[in-house]
N, C-alpha and C. Protein backbone atom coordinates (compact mmCIF):
# COMPACT_ATOMS: atom_id res chain seq x y z
N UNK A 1 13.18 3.04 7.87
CA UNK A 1 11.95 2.50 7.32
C UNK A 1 12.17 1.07 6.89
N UNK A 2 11.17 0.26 6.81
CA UNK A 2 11.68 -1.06 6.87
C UNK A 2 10.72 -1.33 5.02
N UNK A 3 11.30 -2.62 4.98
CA UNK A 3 11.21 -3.04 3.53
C UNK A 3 9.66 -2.39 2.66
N UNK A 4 8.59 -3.10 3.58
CA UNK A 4 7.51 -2.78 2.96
C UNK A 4 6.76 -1.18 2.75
N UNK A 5 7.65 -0.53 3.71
CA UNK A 5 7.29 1.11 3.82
C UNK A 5 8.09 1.54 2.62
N UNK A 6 9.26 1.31 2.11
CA UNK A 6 9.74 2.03 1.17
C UNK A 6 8.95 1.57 -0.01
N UNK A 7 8.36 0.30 -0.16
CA UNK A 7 7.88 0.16 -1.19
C UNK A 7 6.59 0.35 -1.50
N UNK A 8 5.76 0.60 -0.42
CA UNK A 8 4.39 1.58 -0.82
C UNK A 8 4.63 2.90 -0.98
N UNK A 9 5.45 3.34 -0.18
CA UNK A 9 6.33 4.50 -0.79
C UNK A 9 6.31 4.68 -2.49
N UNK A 10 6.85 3.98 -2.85
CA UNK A 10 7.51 4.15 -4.01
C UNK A 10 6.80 4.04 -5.56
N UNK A 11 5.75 2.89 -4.70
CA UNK A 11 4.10 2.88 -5.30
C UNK A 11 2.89 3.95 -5.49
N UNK A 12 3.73 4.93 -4.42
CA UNK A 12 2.20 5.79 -4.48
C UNK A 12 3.38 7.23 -5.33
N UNK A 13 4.38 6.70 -4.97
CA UNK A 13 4.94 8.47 -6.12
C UNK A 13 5.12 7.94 -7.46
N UNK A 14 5.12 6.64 -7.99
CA UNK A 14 5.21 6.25 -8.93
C UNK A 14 3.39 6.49 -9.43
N UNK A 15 2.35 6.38 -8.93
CA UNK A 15 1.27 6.28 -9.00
C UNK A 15 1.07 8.39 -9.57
N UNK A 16 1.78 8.63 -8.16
CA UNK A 16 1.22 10.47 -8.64
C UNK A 16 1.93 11.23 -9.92
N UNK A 17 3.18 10.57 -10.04
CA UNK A 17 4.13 10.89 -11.15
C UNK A 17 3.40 10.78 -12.09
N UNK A 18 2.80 9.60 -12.20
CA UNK A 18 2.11 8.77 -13.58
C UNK A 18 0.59 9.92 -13.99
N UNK A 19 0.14 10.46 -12.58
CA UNK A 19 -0.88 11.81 -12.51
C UNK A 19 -0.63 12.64 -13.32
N UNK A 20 0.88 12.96 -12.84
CA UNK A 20 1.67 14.64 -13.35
C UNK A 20 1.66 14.57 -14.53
N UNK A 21 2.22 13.47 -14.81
CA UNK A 21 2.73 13.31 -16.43
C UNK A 21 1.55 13.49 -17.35
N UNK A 22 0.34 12.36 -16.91
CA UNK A 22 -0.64 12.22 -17.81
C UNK A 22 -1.51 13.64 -17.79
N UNK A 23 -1.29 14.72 -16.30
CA UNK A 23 -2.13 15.64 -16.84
C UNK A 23 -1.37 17.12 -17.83
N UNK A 24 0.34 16.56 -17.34
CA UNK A 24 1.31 17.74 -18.28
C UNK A 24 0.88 17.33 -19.62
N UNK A 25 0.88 16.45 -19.85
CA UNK A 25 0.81 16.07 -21.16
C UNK A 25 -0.77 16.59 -22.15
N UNK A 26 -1.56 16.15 -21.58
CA UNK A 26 -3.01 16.79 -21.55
C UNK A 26 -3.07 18.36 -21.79
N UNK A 27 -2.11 19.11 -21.06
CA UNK A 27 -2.54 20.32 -20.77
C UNK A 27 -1.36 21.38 -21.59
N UNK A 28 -0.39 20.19 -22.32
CA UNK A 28 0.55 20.77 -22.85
C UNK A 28 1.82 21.43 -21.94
N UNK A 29 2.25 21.12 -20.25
CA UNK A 29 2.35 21.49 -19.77
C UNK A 29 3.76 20.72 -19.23
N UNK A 30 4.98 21.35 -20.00
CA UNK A 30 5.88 20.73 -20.20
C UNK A 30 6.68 20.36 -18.53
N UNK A 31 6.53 21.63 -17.92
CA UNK A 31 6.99 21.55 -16.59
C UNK A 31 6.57 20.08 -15.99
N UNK A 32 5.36 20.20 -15.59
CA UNK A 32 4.36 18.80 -15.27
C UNK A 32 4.80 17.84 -15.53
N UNK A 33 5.12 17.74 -16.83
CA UNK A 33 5.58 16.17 -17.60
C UNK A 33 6.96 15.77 -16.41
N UNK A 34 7.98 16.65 -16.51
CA UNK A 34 8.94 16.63 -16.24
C UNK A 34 8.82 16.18 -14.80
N UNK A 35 8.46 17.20 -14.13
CA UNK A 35 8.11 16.71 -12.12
C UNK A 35 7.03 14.99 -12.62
N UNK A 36 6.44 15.06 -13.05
CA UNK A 36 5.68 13.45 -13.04
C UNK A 36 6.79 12.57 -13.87
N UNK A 37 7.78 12.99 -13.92
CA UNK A 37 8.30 11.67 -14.54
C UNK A 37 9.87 11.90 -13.82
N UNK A 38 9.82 12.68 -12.88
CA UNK A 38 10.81 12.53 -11.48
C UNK A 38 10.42 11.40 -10.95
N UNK A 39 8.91 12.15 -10.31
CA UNK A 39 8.40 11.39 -9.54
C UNK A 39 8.54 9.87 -9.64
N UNK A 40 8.50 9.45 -10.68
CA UNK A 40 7.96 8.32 -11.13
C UNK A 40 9.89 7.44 -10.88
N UNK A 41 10.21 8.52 -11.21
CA UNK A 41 11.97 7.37 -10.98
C UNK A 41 12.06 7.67 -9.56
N UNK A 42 11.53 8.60 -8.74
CA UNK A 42 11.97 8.68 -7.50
C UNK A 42 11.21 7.47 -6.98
N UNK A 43 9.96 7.20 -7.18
CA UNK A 43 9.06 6.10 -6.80
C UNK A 43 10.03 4.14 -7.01
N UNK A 44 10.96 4.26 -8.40
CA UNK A 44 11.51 3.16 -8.83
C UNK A 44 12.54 3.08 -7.77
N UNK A 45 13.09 3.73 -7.49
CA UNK A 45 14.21 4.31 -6.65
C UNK A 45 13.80 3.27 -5.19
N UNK A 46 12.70 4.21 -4.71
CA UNK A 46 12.16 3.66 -3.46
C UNK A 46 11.89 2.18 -3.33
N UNK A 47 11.09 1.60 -4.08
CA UNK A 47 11.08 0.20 -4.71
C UNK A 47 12.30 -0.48 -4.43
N UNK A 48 13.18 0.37 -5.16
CA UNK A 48 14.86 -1.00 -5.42
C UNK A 48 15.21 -0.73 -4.19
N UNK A 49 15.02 0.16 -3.40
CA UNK A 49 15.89 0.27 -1.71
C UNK A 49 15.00 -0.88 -1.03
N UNK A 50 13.57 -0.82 -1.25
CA UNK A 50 12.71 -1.78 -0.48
C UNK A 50 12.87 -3.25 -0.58
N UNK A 51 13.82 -3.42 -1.94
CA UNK A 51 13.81 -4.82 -2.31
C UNK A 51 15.02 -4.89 -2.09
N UNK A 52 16.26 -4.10 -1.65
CA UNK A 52 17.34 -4.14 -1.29
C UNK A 52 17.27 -4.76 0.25
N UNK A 53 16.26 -3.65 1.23
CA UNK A 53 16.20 -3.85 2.35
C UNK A 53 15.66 -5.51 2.51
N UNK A 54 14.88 -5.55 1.53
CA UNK A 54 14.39 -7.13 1.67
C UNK A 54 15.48 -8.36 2.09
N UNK A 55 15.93 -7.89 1.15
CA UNK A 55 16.92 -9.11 0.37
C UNK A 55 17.78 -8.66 1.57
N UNK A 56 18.43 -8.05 2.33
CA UNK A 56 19.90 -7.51 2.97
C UNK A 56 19.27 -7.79 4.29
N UNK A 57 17.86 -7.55 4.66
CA UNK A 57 17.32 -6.97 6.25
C UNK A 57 16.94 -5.86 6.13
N UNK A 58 16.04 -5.35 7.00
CA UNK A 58 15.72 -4.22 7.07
C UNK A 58 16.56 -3.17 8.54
N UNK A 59 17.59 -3.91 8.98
CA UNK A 59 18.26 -2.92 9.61
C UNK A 59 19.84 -2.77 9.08
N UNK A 60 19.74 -2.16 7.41
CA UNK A 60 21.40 -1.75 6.90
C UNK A 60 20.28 -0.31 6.78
């Protein structure tokens, strides 16, 4: 995947995480919190590879 795919990537699980969380939290729903705030580092994650790939090329 090349630079800009990992980082809409990483935008939209950071986006649904930010979902999970705000509706675990709402609903008292500790599990939820937890998977939305995976999500949300898995999303940061994706980001720093995208800006890795940037910075390096997108074929490492």
């Amino acid at each position: 995947m090349g630079e800009l795919t990992d980082k809409i990537k990483g935008n939209i699980n950071e986006a649904i995480g930010n979902v999970k969380e705000a509706i675990g939290n709402h609903t008292d729903n500790d599990k939820l919190v937890a998977e939305g705030e995976a999500q949300q580092l898995e999303g940061k994650g994706e980001k720093v590879k995208g800006s890795v790939k940037g910075a390096l090329g997108d074929n490492i």
